[in-house]
N, C-alpha and C. Protein backbone atom coordinates (compact mmCIF):
# COMPACT_ATOMS: atom_id res chain seq x y z
N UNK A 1 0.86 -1.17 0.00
CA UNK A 1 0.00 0.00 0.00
C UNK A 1 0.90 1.23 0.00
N UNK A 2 1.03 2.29 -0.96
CA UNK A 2 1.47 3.20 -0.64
C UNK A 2 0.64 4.49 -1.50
N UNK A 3 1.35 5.68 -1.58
CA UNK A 3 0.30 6.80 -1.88
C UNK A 3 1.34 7.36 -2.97
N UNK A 4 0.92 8.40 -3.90
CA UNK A 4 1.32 8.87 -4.61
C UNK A 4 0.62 9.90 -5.66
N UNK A 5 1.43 11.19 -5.94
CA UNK A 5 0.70 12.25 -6.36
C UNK A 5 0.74 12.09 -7.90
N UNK A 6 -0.83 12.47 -8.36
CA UNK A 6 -1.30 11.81 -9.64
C UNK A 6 -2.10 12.65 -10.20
N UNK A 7 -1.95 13.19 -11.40
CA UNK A 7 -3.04 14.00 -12.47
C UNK A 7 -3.58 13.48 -13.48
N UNK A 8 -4.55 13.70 -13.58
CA UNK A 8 -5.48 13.03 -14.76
C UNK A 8 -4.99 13.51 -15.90
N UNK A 9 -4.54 12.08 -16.93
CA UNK A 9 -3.77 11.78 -17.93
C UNK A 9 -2.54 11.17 -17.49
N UNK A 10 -1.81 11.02 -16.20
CA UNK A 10 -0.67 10.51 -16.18
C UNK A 10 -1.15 8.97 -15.90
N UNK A 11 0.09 8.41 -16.60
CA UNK A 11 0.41 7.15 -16.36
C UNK A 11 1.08 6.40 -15.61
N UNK A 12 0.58 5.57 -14.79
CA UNK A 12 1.33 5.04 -13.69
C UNK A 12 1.86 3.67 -14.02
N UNK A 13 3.42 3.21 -14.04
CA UNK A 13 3.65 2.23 -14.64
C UNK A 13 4.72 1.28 -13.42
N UNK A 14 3.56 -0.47 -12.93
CA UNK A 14 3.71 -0.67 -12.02
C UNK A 14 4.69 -2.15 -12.41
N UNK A 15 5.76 -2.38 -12.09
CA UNK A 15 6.71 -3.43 -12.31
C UNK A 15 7.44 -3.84 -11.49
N UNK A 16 7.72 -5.56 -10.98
CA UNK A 16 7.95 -6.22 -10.19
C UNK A 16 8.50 -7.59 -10.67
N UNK A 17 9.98 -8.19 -10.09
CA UNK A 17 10.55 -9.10 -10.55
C UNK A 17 9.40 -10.28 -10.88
N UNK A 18 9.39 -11.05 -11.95
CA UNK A 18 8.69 -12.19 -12.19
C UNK A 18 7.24 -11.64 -12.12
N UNK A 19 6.92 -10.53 -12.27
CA UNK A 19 5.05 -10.35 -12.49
C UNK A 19 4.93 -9.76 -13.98
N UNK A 20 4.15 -9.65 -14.57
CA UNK A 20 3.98 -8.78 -15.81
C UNK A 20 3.85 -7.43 -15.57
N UNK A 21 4.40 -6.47 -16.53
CA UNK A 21 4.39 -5.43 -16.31
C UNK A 21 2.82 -4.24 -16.73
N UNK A 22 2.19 -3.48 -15.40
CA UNK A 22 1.29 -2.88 -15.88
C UNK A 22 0.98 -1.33 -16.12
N UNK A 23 0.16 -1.02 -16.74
CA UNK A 23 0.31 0.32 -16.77
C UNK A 23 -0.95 0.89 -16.79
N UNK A 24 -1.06 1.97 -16.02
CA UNK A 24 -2.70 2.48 -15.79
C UNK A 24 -2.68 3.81 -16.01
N UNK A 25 -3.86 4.25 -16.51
CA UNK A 25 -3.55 5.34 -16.86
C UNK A 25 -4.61 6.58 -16.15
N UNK A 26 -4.20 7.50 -15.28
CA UNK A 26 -5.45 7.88 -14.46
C UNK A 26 -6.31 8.72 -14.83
N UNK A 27 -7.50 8.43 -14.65
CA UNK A 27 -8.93 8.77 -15.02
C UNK A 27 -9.30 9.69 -13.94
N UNK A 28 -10.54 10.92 -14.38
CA UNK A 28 -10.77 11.56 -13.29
C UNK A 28 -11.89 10.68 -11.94
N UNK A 29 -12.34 9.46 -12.75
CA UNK A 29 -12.75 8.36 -11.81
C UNK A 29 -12.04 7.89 -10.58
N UNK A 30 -10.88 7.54 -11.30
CA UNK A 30 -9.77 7.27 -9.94
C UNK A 30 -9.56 8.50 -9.13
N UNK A 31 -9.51 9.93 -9.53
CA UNK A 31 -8.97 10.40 -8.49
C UNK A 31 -10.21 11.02 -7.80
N UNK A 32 -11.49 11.00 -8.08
CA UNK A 32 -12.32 11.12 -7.18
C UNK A 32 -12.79 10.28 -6.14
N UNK A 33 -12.63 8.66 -6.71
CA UNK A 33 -12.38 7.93 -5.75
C UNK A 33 -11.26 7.84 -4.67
N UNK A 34 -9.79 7.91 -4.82
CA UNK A 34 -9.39 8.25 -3.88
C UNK A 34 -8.22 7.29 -3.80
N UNK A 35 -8.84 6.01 -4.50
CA UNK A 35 -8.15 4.57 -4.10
C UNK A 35 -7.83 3.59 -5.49
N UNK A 36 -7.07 2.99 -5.34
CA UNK A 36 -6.83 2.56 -6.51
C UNK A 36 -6.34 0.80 -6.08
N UNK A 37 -6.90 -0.47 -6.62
CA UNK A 37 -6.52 -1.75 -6.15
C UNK A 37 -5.49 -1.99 -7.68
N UNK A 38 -4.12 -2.67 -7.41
CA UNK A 38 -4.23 -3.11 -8.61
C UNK A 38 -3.41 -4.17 -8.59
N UNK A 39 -4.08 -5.00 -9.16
CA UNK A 39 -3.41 -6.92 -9.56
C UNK A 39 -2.08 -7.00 -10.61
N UNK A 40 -1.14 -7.67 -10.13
CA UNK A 40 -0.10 -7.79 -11.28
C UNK A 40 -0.33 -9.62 -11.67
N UNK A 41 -0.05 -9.52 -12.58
CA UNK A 41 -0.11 -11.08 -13.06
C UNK A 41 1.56 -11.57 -13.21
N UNK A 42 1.09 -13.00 -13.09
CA UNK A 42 2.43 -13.98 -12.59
C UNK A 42 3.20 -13.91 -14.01
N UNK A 43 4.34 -13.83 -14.13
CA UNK A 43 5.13 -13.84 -15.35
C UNK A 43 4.79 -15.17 -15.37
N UNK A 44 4.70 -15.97 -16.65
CA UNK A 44 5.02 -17.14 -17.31
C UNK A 44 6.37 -17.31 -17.86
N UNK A 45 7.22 -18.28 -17.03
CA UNK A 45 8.57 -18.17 -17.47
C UNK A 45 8.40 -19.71 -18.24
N UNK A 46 9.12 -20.04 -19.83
CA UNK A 46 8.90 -21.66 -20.21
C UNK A 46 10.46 -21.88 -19.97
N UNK A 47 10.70 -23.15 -19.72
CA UNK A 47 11.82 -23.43 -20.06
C UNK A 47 12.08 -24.13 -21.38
N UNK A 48 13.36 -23.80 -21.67
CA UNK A 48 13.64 -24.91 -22.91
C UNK A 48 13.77 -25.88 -22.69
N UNK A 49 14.64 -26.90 -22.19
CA UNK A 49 14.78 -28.27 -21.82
C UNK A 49 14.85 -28.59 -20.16
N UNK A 50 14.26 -29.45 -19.67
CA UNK A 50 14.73 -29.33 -17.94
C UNK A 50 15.03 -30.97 -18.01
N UNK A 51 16.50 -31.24 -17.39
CA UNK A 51 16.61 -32.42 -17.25
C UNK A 51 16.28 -33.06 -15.58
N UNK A 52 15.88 -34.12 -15.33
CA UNK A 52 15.61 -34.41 -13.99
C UNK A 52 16.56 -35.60 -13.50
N UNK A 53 17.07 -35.38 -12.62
CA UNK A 53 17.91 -36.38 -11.88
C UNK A 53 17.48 -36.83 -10.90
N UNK A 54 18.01 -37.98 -10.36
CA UNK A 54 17.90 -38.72 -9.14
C UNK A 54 19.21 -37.94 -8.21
N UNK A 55 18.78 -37.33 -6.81
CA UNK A 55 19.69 -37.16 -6.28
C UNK A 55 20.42 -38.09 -5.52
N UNK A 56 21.66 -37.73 -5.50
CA UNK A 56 22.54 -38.66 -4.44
C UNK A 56 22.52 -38.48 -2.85
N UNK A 57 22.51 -39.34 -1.97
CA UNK A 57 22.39 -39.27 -1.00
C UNK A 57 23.87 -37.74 -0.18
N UNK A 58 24.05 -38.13 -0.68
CA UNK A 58 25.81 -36.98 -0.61
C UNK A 58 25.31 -36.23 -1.38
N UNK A 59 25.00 -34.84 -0.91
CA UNK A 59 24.99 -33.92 -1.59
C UNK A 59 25.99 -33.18 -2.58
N UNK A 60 26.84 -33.10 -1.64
CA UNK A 60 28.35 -32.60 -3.17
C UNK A 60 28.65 -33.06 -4.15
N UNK A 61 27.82 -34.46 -4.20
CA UNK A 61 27.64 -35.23 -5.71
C UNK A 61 27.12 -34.92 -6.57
N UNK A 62 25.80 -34.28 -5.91
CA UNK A 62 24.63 -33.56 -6.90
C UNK A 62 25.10 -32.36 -7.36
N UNK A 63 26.00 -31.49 -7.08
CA UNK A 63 26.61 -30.36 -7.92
C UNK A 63 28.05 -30.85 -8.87
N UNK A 64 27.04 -30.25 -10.39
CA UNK A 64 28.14 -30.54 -11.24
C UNK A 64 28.60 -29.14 -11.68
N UNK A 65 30.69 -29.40 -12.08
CA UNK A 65 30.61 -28.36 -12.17
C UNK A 65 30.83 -28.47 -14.05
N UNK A 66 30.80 -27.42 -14.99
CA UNK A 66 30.81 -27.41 -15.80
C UNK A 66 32.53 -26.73 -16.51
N UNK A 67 33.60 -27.76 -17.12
CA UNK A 67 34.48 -26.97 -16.86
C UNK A 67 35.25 -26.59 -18.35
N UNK A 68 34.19 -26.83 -19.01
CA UNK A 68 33.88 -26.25 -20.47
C UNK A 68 34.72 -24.83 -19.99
N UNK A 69 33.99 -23.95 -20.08
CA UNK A 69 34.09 -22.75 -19.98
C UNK A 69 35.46 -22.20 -19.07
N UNK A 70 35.56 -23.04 -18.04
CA UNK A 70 37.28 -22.89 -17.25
C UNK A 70 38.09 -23.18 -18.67
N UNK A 71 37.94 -23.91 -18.92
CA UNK A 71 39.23 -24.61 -20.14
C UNK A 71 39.80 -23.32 -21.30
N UNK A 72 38.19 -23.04 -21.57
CA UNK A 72 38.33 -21.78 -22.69
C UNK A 72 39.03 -20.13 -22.07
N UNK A 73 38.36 -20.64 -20.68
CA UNK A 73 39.27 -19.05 -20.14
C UNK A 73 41.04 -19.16 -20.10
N UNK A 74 41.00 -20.23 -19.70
CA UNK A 74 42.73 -21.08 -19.12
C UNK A 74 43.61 -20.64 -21.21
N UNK A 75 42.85 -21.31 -22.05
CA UNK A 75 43.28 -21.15 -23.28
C UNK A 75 43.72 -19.57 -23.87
N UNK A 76 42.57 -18.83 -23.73
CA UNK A 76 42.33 -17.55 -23.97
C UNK A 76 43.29 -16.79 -23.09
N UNK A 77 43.81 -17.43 -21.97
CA UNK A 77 44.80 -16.30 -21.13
C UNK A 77 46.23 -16.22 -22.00
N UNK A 78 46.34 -17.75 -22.89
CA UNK A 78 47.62 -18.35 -23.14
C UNK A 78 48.63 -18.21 -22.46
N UNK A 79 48.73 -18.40 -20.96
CA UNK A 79 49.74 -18.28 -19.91
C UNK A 79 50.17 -19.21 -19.91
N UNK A 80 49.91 -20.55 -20.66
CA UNK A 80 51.06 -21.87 -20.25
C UNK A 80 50.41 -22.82 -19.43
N UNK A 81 49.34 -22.74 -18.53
CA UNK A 81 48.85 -23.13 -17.45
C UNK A 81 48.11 -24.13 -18.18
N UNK A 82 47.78 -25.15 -17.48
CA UNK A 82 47.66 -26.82 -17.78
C UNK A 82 46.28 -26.18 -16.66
N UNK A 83 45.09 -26.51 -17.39
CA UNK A 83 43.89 -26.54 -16.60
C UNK A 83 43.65 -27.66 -15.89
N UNK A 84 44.09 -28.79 -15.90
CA UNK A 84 43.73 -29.29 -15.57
C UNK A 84 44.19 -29.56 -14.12
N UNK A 85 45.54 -28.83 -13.95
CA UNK A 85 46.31 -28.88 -12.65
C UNK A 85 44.96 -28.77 -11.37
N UNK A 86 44.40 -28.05 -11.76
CA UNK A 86 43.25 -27.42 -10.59
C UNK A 86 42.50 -28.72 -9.79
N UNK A 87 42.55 -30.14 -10.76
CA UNK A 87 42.10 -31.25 -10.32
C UNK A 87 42.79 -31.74 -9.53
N UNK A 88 43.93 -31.63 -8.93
CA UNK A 88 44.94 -32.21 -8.06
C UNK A 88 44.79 -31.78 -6.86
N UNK A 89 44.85 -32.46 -6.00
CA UNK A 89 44.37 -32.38 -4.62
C UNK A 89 45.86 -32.15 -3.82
N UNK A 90 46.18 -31.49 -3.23
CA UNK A 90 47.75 -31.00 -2.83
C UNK A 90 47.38 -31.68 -1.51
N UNK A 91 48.73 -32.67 -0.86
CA UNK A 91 48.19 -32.92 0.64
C UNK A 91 49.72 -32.10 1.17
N UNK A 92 49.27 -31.48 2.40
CA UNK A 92 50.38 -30.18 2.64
C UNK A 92 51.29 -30.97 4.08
N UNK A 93 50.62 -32.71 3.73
CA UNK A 93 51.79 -33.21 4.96
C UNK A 93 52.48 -34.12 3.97
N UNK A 94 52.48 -34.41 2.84
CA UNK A 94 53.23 -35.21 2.16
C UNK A 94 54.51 -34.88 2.09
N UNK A 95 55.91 -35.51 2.14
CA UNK A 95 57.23 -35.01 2.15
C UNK A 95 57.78 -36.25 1.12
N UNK A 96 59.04 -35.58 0.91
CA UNK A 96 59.36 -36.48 -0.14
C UNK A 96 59.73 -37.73 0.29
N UNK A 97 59.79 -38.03 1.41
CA UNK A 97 60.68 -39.17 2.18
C UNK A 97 58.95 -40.36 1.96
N UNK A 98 58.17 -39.61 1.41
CA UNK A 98 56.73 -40.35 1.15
C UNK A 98 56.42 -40.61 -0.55
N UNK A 99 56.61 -39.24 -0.97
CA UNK A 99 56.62 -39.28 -2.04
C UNK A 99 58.02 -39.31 -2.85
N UNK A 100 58.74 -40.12 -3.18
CA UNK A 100 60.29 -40.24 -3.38
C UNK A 100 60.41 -40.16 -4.71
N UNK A 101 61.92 -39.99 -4.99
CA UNK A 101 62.47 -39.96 -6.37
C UNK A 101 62.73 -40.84 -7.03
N UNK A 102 62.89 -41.74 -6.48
CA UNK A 102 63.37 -43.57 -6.90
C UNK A 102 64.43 -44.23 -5.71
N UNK A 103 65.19 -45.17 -6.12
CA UNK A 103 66.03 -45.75 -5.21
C UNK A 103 67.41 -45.21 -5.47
N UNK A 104 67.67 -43.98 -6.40
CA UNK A 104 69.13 -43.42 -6.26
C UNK A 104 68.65 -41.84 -5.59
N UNK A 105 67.60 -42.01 -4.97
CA UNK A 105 67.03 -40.51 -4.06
C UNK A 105 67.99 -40.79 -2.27
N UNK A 106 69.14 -40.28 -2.53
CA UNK A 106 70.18 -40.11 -1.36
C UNK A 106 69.24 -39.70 -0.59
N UNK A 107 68.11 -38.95 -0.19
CA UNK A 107 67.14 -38.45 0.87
C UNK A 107 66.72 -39.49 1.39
N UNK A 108 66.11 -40.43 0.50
CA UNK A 108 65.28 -41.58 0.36
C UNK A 108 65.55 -42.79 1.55
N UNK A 109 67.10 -42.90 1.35
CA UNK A 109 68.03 -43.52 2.10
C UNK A 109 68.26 -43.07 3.59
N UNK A 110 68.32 -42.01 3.65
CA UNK A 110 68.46 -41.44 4.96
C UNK A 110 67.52 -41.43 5.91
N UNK A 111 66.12 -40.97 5.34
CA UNK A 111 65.16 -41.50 5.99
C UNK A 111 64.41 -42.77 6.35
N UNK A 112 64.83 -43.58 5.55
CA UNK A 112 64.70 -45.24 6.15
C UNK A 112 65.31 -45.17 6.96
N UNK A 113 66.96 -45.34 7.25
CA UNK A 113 67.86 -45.55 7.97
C UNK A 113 67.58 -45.00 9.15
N UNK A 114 66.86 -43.42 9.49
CA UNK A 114 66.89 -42.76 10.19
C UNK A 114 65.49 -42.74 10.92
N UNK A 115 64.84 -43.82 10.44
CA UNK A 115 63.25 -43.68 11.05
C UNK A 115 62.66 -42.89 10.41
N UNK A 116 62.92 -41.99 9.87
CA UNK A 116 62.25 -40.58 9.52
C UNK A 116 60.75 -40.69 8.82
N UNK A 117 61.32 -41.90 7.79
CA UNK A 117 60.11 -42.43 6.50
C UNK A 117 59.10 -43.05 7.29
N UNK A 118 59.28 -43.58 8.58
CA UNK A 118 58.25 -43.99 8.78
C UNK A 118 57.10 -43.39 10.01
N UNK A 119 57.59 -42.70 10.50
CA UNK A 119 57.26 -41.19 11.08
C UNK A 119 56.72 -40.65 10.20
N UNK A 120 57.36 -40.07 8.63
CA UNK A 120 56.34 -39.54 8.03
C UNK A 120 55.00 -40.07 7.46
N UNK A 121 55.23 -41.28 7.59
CA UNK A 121 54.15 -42.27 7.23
C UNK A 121 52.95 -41.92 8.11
N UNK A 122 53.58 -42.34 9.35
CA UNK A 122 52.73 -42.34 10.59
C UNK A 122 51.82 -41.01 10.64
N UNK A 123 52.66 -40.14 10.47
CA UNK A 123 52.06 -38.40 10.29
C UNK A 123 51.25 -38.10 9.39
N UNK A 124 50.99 -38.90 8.13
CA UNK A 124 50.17 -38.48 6.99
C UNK A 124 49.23 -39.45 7.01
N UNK A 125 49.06 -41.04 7.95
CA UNK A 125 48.06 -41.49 7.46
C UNK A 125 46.91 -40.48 8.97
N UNK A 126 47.47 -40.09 9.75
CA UNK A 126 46.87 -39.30 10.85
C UNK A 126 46.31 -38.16 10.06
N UNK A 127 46.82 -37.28 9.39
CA UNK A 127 46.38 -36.15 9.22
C UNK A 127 44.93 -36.64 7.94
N UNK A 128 45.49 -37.89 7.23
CA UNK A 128 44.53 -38.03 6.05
C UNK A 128 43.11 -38.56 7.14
N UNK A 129 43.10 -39.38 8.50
CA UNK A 129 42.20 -39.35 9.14
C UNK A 129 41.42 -37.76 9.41
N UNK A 130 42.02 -37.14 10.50
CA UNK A 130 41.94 -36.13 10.32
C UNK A 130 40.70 -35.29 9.58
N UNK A 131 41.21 -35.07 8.40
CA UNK A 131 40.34 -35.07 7.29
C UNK A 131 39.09 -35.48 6.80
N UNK A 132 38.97 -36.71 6.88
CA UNK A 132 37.92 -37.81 6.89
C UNK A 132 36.97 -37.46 8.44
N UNK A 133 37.60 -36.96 9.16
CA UNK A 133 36.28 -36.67 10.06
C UNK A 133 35.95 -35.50 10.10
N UNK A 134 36.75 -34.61 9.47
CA UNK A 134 36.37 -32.91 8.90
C UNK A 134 35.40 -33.19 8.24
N UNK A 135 35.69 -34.21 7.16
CA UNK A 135 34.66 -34.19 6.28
C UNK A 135 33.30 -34.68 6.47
N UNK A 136 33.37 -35.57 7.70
CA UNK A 136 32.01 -35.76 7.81
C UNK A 136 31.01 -34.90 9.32
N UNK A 137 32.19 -34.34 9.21
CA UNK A 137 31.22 -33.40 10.41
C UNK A 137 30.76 -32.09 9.40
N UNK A 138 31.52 -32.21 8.37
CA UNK A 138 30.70 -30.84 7.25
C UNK A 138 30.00 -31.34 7.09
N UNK A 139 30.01 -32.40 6.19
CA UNK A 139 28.80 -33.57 5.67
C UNK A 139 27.10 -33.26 6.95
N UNK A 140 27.13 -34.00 7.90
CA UNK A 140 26.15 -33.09 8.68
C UNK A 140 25.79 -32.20 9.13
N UNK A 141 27.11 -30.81 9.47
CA UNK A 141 27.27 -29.83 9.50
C UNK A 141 26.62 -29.40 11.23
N UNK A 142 27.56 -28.48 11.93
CA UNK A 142 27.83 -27.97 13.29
C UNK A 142 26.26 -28.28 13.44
N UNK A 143 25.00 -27.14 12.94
CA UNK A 143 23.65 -27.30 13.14
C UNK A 143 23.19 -28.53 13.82
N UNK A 144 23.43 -29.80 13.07
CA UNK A 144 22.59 -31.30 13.31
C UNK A 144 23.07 -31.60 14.62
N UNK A 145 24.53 -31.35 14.53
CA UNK A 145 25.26 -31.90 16.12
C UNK A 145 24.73 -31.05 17.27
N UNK A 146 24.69 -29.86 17.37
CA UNK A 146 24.34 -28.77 17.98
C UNK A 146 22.36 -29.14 18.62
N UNK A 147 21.91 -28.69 17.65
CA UNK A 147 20.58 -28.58 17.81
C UNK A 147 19.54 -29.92 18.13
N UNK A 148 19.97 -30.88 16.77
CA UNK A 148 19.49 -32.34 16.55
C UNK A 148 20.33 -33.03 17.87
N UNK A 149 21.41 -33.32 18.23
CA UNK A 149 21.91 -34.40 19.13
C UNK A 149 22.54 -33.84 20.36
N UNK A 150 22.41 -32.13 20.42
CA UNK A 150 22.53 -31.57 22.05
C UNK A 150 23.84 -31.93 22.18
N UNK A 151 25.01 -32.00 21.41
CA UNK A 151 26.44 -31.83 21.65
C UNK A 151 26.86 -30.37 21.56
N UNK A 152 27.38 -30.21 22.77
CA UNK A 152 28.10 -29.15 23.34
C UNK A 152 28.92 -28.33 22.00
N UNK A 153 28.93 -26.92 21.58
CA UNK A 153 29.89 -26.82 20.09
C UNK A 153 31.14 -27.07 20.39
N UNK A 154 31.65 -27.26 21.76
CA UNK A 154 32.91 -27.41 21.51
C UNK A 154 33.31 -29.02 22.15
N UNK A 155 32.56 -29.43 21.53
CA UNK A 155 32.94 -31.26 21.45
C UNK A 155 32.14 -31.66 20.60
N UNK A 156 31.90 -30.83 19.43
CA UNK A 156 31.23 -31.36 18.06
C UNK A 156 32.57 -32.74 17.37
N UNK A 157 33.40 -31.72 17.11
CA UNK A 157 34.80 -32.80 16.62
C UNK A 157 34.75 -33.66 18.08
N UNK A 158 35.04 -33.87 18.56
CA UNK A 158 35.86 -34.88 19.45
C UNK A 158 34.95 -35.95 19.66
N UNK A 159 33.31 -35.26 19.51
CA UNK A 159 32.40 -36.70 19.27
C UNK A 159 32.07 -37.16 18.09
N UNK A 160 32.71 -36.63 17.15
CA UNK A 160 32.78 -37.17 15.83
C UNK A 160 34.05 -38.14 15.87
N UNK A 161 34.88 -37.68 16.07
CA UNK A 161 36.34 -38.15 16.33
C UNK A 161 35.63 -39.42 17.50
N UNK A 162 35.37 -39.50 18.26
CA UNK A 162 34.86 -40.78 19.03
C UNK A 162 34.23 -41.86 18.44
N UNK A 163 32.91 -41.47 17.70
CA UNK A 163 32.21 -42.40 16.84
C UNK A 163 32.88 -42.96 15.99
N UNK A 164 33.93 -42.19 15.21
CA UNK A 164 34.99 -42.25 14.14
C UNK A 164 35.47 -43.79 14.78
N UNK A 165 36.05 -43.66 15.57
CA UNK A 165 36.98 -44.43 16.04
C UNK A 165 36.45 -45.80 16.74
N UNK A 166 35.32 -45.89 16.98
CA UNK A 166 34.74 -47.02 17.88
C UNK A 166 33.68 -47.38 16.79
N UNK A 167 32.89 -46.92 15.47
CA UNK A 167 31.86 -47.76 15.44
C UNK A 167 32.01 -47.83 13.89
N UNK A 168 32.96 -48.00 13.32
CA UNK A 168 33.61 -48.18 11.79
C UNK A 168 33.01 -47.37 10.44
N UNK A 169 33.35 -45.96 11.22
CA UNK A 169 32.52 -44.49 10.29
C UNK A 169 32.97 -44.54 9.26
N UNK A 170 34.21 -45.21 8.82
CA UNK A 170 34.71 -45.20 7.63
C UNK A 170 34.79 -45.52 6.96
N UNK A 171 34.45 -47.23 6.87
CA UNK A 171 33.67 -48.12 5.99
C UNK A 171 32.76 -47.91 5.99
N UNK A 172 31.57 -47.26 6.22
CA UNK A 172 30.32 -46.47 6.00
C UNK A 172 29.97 -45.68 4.91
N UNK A 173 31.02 -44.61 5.60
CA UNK A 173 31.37 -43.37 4.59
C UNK A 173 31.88 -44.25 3.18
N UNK A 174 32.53 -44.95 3.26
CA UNK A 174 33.07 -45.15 1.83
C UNK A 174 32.07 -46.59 0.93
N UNK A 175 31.13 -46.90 1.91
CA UNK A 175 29.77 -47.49 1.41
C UNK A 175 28.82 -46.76 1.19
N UNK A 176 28.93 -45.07 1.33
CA UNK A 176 27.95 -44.24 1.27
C UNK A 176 26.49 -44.01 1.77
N UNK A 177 26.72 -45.27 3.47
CA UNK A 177 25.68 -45.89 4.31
C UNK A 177 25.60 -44.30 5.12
N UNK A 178 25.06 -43.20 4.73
CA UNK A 178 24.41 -42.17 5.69
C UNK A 178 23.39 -42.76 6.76
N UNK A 179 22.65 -43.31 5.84
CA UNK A 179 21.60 -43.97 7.24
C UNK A 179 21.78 -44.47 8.28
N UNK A 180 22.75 -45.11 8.09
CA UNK A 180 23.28 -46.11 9.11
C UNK A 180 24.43 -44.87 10.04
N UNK A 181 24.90 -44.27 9.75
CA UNK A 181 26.00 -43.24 10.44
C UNK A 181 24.88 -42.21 11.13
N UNK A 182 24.13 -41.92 10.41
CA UNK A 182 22.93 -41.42 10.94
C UNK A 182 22.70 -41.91 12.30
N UNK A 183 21.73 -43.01 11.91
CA UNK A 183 21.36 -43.89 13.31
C UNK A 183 22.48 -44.13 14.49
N UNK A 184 23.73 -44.38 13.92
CA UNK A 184 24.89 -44.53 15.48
C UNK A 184 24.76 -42.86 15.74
N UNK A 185 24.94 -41.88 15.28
CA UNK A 185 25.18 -40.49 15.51
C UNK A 185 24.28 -40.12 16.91
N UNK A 186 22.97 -40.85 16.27
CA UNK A 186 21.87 -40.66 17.24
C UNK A 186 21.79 -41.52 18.45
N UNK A 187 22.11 -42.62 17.87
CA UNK A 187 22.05 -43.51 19.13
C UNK A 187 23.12 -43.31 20.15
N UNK A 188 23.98 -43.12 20.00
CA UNK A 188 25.53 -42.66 20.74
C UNK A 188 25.21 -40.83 21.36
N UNK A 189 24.61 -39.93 20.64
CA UNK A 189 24.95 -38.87 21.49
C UNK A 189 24.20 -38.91 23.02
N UNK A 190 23.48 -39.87 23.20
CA UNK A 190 22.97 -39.44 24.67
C UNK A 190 23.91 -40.40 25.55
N UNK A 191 24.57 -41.35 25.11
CA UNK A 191 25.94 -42.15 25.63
C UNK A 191 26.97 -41.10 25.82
N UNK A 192 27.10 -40.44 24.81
CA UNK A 192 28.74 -39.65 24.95
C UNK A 192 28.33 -38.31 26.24
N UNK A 193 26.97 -37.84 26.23
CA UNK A 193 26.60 -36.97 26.95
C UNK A 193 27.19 -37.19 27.89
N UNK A 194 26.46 -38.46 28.29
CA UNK A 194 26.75 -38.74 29.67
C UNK A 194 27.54 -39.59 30.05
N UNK A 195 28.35 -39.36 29.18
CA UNK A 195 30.50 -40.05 29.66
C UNK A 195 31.22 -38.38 30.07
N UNK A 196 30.79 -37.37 28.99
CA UNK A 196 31.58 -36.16 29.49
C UNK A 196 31.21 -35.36 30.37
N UNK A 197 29.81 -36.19 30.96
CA UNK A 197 29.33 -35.63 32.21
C UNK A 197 30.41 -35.85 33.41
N UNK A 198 30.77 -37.16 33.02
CA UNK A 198 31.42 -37.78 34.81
C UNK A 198 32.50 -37.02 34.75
């Protein structure tokens, strides 16, 4: 509802995202009346083609990205740059004593000998855990833990990291059994409650 100053012959032209656009034109009818109602009609938007999918239980599955158009920008810069690098997943604990040069890699040697290689071993299959329970506490995200299962925010991780570790979240995850991670999530938070009670 709002008001606005109007002389007979002007046109009032009323437009709104997704309605059709109208235009009225004022009569000395309207302004003796005083009031004016006026209806916008629903835009009709068609589409051209709509494809329908089945979604995946994992949502980050269901977004595709399209990388047509990356490729052509990457080309068009002609900087040299290999588009496709962007697909590589960098892990920032890998060292070379993991990832090696061959068997004439003098580093290579030193760190066997020295324990080192297998320390770094030890260090990267931890951090790649790590990870794997980052990822599935995004996967349900702070909200569900918080609100849905009454974990404290600051023992969201550590009761993820618990379940992780006692009820085999990871052969789950990599069976893509949500339901089932679901159901322990639930069944376990009123257990863990009341362990970090005592």
């Amino acid at each position: 509802m709002f008001s606005i100053k109007a002389s007979v012959g002007d046109e009032l032209v009323i437009t709104h995202d997704f309605y059709i656009e109208r235009k009225i034109k004022i009569t000395s009818d309207i302004l003796v009346k005083g009031m004016l109602t006026i209806h916008l009609n629903i835009e009709t938007i068609e589409l051209a083609e709509a494809r329908i999918n089945t979604l995946d239980r994992n949502f980050k599955n269901n977004i595709k990205l399209e990388h047509g158009k990356v490729d052509e920008l990457y080309d068009n810069l002609n900087l040299g740059f290999n588009p496709n690098l962007r697909f590589r997943k960098i892990n920032p604990n890998m060292t070379s004593t993991i990832n090696n040069n061959g068997l004439l890699d003098p580093s290579n040697w030193i760190a066997t000998i020295s324990g080192q290689k297998k320390k770094d071993k030890k260090q990267n299959e931890y951090f790649k855990k790590v990870d794997k329970i980052k990822d599935l506490e995004n996967y349900f995200t702070s909200n569900y833990f918080i609100e849905t299962l009454n974990i404290p925010e600051n023992k969201v991780t550590d009761y993820v990291r618990y379940c992780y570790a006692n009820f085999e979240l990871e052969k789950l995850v990599k069976e893509n059994k949500y339901d089932k991670i679901t159901e322990i999530l639930e069944e376990q938070a009123p257990k863990y409650l009341e362990m970090i009670k005592k």
